[in-house]
Protein backbone atom coordinates (compact mmCIF):
# COMPACT_ATOMS: atom_id res chain seq x y z
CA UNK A 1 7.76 -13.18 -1.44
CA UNK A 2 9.84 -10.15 -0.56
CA UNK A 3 7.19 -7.97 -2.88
CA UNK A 4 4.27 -9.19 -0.10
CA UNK A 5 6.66 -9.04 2.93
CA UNK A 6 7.74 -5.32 1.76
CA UNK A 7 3.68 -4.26 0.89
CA UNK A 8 2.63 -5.70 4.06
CA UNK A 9 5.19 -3.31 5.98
CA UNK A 10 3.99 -0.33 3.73
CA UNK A 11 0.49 -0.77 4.41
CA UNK A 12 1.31 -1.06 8.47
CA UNK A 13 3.19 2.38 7.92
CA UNK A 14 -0.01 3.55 6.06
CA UNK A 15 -2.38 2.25 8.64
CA UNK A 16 -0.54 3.99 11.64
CA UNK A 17 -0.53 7.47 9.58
CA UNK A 18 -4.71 6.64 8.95
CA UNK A 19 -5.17 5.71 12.85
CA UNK A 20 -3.25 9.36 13.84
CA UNK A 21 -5.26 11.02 11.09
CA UNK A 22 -7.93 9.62 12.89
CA UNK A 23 -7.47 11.24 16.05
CA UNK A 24 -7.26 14.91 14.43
CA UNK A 25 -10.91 14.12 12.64
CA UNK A 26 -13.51 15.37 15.17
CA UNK A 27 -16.16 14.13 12.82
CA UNK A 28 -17.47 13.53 8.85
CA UNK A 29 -17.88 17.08 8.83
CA UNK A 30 -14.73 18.84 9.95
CA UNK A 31 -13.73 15.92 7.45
CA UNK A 32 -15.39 17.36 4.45
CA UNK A 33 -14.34 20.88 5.50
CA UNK A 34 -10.47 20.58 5.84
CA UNK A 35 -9.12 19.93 2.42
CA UNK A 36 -5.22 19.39 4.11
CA UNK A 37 -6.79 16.17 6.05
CA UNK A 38 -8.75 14.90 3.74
CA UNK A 39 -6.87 14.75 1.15
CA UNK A 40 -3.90 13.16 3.50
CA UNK A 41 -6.90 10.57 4.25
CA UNK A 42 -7.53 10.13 0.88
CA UNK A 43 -3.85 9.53 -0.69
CA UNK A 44 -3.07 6.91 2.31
CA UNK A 45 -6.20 4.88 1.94
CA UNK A 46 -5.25 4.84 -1.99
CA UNK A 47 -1.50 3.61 -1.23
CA UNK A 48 -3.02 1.42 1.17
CA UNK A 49 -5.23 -0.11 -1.64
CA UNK A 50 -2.65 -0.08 -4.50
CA UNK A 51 -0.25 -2.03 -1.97
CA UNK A 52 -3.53 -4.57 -1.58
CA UNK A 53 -3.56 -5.00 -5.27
CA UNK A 54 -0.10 -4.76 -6.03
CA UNK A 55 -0.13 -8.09 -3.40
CA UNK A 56 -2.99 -9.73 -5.35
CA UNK A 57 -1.34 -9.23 -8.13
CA UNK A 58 2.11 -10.85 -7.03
CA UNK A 59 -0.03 -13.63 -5.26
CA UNK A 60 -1.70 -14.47 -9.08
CA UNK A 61 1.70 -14.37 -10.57
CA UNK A 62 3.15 -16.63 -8.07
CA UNK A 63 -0.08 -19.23 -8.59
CA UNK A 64 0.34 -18.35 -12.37
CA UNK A 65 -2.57 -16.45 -13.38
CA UNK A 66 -2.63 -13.85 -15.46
CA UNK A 67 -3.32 -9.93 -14.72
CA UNK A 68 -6.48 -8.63 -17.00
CA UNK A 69 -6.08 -5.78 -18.75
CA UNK A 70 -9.13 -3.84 -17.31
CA UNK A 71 -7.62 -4.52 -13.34
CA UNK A 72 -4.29 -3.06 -14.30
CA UNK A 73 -5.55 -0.43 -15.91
CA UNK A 74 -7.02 0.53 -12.87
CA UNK A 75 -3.30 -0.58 -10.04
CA UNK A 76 -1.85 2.25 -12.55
CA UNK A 77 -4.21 4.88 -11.79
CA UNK A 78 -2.20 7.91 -9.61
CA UNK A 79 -3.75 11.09 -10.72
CA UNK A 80 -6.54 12.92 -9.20
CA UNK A 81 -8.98 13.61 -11.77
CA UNK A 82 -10.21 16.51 -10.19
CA UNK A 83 -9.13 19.35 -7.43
CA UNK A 84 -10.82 20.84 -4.91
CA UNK A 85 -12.23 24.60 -5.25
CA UNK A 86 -11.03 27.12 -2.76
């Protein structure tokens, strides 16, 4: 359980950092203009998520199911694939 109790706290880290992120975004567009905050937004909605799955994932191996290939392929994935253009 201490892999779910110690996700859980990461994510309520994550979600605090999203919430003050939230205050700075005037709206979608100022979103879509500053690179700096949207890509902050970006990388702490995708730790968010991998701590979701990373929780599923502990939760199937506790019940005894088994991880597909294809779904870890994806809890693995860390890389941008692409940059943004200044």
């Amino acid at each position: 359980m201490t892999v779910i109790k110690d996700r859980l706290a990461l994510i309520k880290i994550y979600l605090k950092v999203l919430h003050e992120l939230r205050k700075k975004v005037k709206d979608i567009d100022y979103l879509t203009k500053d690179f700096i905050i949207r890509g902050a937004v970006e990388r702490y909605l995708h730790l968010t998520i991998e701590a979701l799955i990373d929780i599923g994932f502990r939760i199937c191996s506790l019940i005894g199911l088994e991880k597909t290939r294809e779904i870890s392929r994806y809890s693995s994935y860390t890389s941008f694939k692409s940059s943004p253009k200044f």
